[in-house]
Every structure is written in C-alpha cells, then in structure tokens.
PDB file of N, CA and C in Angstrom:
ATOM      1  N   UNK A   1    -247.970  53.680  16.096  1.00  0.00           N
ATOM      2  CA  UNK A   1    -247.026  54.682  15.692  1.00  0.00           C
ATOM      3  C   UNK A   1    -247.197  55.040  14.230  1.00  0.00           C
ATOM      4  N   UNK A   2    -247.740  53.783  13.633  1.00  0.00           N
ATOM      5  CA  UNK A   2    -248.439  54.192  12.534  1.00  0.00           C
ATOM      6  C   UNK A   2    -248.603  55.667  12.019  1.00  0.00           C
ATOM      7  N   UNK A   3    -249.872  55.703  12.621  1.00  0.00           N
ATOM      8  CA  UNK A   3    -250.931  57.047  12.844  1.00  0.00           C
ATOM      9  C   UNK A   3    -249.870  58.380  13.296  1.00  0.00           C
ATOM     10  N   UNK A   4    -248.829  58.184  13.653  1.00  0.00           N
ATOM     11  CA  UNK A   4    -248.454  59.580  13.797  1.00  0.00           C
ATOM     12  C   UNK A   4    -247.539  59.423  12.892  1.00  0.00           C
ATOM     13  N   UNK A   5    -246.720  58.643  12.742  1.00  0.00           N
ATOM     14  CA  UNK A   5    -245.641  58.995  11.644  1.00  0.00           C
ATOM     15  C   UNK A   5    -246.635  59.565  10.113  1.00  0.00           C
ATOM     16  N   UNK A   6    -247.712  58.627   9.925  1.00  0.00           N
ATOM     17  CA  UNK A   6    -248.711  59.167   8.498  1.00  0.00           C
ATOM     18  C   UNK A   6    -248.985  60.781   8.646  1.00  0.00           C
ATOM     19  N   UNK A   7    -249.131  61.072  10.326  1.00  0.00           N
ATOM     20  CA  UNK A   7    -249.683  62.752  10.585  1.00  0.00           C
ATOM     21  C   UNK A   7    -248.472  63.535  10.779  1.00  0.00           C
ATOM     22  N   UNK A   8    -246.763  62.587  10.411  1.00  0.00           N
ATOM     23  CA  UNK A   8    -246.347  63.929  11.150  1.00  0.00           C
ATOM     24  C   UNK A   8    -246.207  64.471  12.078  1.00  0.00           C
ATOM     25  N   UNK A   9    -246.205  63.730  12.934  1.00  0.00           N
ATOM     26  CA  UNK A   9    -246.470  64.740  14.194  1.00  0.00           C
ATOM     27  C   UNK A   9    -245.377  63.991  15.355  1.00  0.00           C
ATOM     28  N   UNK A  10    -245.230  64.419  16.924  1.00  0.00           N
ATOM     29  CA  UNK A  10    -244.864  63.613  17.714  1.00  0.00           C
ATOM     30  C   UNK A  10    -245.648  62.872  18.661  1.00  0.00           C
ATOM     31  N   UNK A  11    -245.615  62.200  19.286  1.00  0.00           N
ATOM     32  CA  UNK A  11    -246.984  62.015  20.151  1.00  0.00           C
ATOM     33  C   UNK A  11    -247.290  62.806  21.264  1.00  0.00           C
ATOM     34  N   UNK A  12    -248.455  62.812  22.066  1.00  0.00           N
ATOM     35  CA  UNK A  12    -248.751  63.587  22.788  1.00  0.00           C
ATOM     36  C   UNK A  12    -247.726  63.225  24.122  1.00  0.00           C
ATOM     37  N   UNK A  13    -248.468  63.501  25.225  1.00  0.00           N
ATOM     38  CA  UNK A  13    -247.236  62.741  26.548  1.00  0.00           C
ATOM     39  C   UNK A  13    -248.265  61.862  26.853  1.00  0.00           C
ATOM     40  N   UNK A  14    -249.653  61.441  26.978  1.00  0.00           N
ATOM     41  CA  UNK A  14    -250.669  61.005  26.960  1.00  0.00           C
ATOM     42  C   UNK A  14    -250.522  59.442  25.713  1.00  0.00           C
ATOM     43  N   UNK A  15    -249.731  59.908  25.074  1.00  0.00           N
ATOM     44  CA  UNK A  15    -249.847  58.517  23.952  1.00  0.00           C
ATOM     45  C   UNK A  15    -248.281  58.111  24.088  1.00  0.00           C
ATOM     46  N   UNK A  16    -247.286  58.821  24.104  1.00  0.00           N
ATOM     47  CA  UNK A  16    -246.196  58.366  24.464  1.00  0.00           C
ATOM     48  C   UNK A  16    -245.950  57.667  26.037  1.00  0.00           C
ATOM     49  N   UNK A  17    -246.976  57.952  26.948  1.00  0.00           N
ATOM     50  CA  UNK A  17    -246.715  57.097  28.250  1.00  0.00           C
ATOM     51  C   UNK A  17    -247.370  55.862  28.163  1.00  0.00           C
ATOM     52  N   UNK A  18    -248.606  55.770  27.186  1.00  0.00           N
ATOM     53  CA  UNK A  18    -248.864  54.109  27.291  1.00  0.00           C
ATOM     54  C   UNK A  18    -248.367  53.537  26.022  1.00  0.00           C
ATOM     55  N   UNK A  19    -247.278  54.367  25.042  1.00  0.00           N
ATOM     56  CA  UNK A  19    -246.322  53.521  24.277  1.00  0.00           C
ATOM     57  C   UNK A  19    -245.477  52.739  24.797  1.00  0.00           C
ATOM     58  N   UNK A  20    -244.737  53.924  25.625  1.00  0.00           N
ATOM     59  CA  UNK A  20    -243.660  53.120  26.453  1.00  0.00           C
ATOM     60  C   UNK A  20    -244.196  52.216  27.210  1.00  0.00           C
ATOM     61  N   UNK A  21    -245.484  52.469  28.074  1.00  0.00           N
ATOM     62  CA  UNK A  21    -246.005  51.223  28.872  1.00  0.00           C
ATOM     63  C   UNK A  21    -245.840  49.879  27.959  1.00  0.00           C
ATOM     64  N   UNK A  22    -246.391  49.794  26.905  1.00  0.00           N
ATOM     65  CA  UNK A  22    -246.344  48.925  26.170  1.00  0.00           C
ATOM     66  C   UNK A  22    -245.268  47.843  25.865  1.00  0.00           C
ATOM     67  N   UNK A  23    -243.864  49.106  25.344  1.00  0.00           N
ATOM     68  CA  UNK A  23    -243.033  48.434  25.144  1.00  0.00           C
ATOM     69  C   UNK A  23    -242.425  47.668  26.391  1.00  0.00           C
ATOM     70  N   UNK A  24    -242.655  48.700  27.560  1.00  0.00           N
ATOM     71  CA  UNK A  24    -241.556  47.905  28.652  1.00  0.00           C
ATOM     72  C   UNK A  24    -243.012  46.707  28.633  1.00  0.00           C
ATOM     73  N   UNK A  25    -243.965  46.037  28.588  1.00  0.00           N
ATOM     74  CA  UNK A  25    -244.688  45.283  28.544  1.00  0.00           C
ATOM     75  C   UNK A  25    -244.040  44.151  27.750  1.00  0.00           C
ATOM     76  N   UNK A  26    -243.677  44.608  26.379  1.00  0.00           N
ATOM     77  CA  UNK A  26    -243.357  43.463  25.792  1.00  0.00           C
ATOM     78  C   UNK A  26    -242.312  42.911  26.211  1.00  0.00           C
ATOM     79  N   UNK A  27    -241.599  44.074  26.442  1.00  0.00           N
ATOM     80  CA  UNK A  27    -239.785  43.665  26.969  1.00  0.00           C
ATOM     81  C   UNK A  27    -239.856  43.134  27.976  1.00  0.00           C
ATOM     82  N   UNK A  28    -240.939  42.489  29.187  1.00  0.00           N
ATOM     83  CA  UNK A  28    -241.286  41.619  30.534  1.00  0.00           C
ATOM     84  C   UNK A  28    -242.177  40.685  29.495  1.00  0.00           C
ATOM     85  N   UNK A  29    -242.566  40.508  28.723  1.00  0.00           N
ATOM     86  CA  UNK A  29    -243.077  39.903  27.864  1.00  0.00           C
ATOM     87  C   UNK A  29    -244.711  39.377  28.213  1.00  0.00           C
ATOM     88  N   UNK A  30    -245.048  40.305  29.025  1.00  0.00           N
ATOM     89  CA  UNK A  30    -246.273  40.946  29.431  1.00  0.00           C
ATOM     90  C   UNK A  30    -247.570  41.386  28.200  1.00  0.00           C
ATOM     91  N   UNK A  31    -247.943  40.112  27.198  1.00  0.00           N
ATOM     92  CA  UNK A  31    -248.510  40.727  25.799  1.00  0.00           C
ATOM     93  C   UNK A  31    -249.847  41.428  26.404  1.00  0.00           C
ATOM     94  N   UNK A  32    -250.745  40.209  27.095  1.00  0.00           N
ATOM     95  CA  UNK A  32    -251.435  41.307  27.258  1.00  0.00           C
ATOM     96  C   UNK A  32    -251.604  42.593  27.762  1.00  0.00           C
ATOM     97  N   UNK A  33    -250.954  43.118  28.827  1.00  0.00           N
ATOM     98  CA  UNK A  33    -250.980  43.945  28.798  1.00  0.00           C
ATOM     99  C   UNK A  33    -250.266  45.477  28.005  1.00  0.00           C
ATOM    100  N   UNK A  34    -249.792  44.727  27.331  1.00  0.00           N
ATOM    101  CA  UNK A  34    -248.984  45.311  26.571  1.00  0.00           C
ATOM    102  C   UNK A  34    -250.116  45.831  25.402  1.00  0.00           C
ATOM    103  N   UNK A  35    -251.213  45.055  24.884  1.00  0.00           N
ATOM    104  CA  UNK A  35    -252.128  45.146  24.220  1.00  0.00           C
ATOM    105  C   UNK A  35    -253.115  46.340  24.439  1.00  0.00           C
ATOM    106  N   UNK A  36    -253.589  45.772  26.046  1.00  0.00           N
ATOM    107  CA  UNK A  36    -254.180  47.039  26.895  1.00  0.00           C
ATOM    108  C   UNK A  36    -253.736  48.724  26.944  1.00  0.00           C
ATOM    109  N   UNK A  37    -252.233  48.460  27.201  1.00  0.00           N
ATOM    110  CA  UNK A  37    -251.430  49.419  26.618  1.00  0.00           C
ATOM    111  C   UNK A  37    -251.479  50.571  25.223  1.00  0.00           C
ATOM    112  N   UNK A  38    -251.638  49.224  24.759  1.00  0.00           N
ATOM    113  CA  UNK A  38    -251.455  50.264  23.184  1.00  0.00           C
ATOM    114  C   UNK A  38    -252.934  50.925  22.911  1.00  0.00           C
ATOM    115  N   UNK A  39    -254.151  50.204  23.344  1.00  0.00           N
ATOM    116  CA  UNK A  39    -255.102  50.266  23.430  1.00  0.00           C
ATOM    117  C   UNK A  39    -255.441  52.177  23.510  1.00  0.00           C
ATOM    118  N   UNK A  40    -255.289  52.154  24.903  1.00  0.00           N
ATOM    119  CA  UNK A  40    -254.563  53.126  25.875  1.00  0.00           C
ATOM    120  C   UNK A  40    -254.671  54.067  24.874  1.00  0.00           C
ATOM    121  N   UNK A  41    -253.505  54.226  24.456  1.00  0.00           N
ATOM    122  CA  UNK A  41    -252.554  55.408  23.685  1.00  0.00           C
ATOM    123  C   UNK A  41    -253.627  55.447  22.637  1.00  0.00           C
ATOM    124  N   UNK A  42    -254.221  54.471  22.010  1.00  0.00           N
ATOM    125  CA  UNK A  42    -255.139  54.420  20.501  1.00  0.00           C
ATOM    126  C   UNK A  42    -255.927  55.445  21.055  1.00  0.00           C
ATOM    127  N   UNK A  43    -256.974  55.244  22.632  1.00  0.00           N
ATOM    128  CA  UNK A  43    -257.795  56.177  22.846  1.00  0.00           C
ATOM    129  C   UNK A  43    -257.309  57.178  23.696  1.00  0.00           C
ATOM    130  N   UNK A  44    -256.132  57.795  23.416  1.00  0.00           N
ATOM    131  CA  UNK A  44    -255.435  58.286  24.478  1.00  0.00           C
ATOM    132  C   UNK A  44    -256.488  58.889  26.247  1.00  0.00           C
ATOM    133  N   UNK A  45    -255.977  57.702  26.969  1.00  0.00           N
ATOM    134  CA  UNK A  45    -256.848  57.865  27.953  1.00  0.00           C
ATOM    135  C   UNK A  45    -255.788  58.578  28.442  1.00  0.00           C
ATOM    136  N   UNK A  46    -256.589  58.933  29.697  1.00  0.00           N
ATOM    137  CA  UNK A  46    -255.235  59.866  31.080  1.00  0.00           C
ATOM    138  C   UNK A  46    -254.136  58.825  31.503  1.00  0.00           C
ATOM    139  N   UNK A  47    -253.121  59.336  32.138  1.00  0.00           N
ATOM    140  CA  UNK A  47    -251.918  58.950  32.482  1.00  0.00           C
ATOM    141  C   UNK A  47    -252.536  58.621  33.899  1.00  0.00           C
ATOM    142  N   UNK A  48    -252.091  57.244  34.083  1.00  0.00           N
ATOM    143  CA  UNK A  48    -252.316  57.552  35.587  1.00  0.00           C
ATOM    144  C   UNK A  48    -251.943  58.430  36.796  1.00  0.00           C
ATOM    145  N   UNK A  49    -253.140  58.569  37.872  1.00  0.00           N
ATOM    146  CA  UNK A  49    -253.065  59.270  39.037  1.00  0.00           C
ATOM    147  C   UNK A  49    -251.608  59.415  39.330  1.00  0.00           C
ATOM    148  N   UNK A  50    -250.876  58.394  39.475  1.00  0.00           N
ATOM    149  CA  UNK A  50    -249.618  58.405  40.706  1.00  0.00           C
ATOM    150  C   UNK A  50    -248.468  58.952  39.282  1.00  0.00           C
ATOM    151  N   UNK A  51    -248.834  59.131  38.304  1.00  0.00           N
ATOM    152  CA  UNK A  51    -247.755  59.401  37.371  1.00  0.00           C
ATOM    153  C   UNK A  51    -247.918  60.745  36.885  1.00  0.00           C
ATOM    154  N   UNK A  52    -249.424  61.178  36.840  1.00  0.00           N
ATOM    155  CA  UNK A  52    -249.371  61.901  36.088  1.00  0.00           C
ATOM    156  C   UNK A  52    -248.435  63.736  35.958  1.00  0.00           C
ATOM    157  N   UNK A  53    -248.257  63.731  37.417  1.00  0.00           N
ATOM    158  CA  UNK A  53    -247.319  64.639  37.852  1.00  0.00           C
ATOM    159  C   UNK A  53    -245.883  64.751  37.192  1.00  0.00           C
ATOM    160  N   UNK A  54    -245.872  63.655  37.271  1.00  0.00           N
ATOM    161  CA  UNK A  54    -243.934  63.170  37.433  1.00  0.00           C
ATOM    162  C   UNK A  54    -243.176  63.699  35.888  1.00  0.00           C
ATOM    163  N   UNK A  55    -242.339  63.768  36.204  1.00  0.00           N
ATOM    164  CA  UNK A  55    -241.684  64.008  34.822  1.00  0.00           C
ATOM    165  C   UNK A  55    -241.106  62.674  33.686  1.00  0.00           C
ATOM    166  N   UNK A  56    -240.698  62.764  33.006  1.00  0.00           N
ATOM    167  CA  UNK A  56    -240.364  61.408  32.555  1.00  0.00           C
ATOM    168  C   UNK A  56    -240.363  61.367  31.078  1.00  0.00           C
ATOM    169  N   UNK A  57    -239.911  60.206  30.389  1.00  0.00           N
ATOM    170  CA  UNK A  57    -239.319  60.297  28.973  1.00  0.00           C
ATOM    171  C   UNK A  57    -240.748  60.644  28.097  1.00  0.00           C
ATOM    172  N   UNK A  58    -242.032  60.384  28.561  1.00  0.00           N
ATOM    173  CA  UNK A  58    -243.085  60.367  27.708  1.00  0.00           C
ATOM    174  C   UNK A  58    -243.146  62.027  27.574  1.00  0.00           C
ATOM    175  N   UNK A  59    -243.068  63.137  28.057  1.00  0.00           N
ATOM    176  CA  UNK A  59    -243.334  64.318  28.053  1.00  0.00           C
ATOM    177  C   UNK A  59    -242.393  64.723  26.926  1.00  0.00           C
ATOM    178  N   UNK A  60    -240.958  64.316  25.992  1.00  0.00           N
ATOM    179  CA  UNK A  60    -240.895  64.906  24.781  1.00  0.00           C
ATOM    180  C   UNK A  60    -239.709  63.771  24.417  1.00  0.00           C
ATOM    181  N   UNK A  61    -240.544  63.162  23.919  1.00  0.00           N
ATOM    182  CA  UNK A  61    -240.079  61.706  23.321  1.00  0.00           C
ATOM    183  C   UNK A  61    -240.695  62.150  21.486  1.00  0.00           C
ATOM    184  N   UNK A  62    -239.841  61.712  20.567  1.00  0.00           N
ATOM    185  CA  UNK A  62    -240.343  61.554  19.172  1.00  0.00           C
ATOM    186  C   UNK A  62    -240.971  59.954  18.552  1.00  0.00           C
ATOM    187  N   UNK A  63    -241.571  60.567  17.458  1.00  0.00           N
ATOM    188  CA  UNK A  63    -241.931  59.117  17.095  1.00  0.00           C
ATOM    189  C   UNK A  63    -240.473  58.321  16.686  1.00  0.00           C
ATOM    190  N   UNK A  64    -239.644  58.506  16.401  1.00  0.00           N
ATOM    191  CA  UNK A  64    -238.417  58.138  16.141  1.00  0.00           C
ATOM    192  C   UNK A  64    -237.861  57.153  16.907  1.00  0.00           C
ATOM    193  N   UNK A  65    -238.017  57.872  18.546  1.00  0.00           N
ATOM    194  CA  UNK A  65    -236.982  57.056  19.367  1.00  0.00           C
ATOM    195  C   UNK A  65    -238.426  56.075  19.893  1.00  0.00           C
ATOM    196  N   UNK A  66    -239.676  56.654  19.999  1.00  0.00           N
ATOM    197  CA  UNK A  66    -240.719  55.305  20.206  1.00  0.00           C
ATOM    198  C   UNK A  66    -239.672  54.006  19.340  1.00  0.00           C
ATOM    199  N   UNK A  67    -239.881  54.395  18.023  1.00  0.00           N
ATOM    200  CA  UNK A  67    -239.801  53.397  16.936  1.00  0.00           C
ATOM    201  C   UNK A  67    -238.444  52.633  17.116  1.00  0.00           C
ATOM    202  N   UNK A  68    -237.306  53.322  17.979  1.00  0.00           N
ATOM    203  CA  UNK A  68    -236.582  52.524  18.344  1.00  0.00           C
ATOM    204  C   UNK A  68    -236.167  51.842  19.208  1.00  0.00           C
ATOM    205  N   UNK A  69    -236.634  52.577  20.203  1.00  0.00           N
ATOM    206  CA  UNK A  69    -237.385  51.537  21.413  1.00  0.00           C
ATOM    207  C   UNK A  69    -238.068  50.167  20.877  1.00  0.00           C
ATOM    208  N   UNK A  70    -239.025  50.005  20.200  1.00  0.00           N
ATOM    209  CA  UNK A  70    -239.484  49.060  19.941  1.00  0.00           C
ATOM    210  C   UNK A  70    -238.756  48.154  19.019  1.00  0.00           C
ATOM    211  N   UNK A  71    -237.950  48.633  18.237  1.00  0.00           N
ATOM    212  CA  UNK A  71    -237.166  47.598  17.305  1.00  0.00           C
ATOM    213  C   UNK A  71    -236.060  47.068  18.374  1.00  0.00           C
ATOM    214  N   UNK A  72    -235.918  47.960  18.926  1.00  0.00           N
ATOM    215  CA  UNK A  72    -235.048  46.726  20.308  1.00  0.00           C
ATOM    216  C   UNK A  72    -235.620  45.942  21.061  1.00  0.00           C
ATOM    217  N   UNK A  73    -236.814  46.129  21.095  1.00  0.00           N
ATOM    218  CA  UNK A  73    -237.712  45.113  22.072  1.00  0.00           C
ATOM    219  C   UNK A  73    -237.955  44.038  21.308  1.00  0.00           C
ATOM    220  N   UNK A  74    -237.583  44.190  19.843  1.00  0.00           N
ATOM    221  CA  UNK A  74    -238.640  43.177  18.918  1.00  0.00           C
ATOM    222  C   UNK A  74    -237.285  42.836  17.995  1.00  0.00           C
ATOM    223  N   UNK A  75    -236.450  43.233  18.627  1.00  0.00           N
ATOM    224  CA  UNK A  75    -234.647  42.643  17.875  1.00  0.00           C
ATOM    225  C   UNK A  75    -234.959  42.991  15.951  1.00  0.00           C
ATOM    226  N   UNK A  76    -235.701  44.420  16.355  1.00  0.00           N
ATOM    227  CA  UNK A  76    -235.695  44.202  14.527  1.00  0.00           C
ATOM    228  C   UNK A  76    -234.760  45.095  13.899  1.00  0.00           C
ATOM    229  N   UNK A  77    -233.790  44.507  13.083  1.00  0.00           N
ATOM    230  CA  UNK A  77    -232.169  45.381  12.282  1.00  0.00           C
ATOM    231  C   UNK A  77    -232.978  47.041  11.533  1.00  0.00           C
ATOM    232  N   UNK A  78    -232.418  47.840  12.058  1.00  0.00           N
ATOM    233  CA  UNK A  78    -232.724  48.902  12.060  1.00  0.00           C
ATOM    234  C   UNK A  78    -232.889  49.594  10.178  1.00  0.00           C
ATOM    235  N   UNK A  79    -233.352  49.847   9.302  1.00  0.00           N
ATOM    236  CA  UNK A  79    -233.053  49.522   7.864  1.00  0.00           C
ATOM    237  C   UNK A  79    -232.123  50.295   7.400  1.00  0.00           C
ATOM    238  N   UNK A  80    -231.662  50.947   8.005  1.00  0.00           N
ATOM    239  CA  UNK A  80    -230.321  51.868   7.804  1.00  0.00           C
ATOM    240  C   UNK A  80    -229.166  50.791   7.752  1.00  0.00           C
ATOM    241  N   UNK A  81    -229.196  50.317   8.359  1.00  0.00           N
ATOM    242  CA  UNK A  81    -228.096  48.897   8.730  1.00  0.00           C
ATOM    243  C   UNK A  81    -228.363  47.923   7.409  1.00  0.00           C
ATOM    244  N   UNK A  82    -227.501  47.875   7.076  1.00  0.00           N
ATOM    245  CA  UNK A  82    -227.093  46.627   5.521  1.00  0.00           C
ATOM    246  C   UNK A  82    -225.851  46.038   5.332  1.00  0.00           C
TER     247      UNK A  82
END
C-alpha cells in the first residue's frame, strides 16, 4: 500500500482483490498465503476465473479503507487516536 499511497492514487480492482485476499488471510491467520497474496497485487495478476465477474468491495475501495482494514487485522491504534 506503500506504492500507492507514495503515487497517489487508489488501487486498481486487480490490486485491491488480492489486498483484501491478503488481509482476510491474515485475519484466518493464513501467512502464507497471505504472502502469495500480496505477491499477487505487487504483480497485479488477474482476479480469478470464478470472481472475476462478480461485483464486490475490490472494484472501488481506497487506499484508506485498505489501510484500515489492515490496522484491524494487525490491532494497530489508528494515529489519529491519542
């Protein structure tokens, strides 16, 4: 998430579906694949076959709510919070 917050940008639906893969990975606590995952999104490969149709949070998700998705997966205090 790095890489897009530095660009600005939001992610594609292509990098936001193996974010979220990821996170729900960690959140089953699934690392490796969770790794594979992020992998994924680094080279944004295709969405899989049986998904790629479907609608779903990856099609206009921000880097924002990625980033908070993951601080809940990873219990980290949000830095707004003091």
């Amino acid at each position: 998430m790095a890489v897009l917050e530095r660009y600005k940008r939001n992610p594609n639906r292509r990098e936001a579906y193996h974010v979220l893969s990821a996170i729900d990975c960690l959140r089953e606590e699934r690392y490796e694949a969770g790794l594979d995952a992020i992998q994924a999104a680094e080279h944004v490969e295709p969405i899989p076959d049986g998904v790629v149709l479907m609608r779903g949070l990856h099609d206009n998700i921000t880097v924002a709510e990625l980033s908070e998705a993951l601080r809940k997966v990873l219990r980290v205090p949000d830095s707004s919070e003091s």
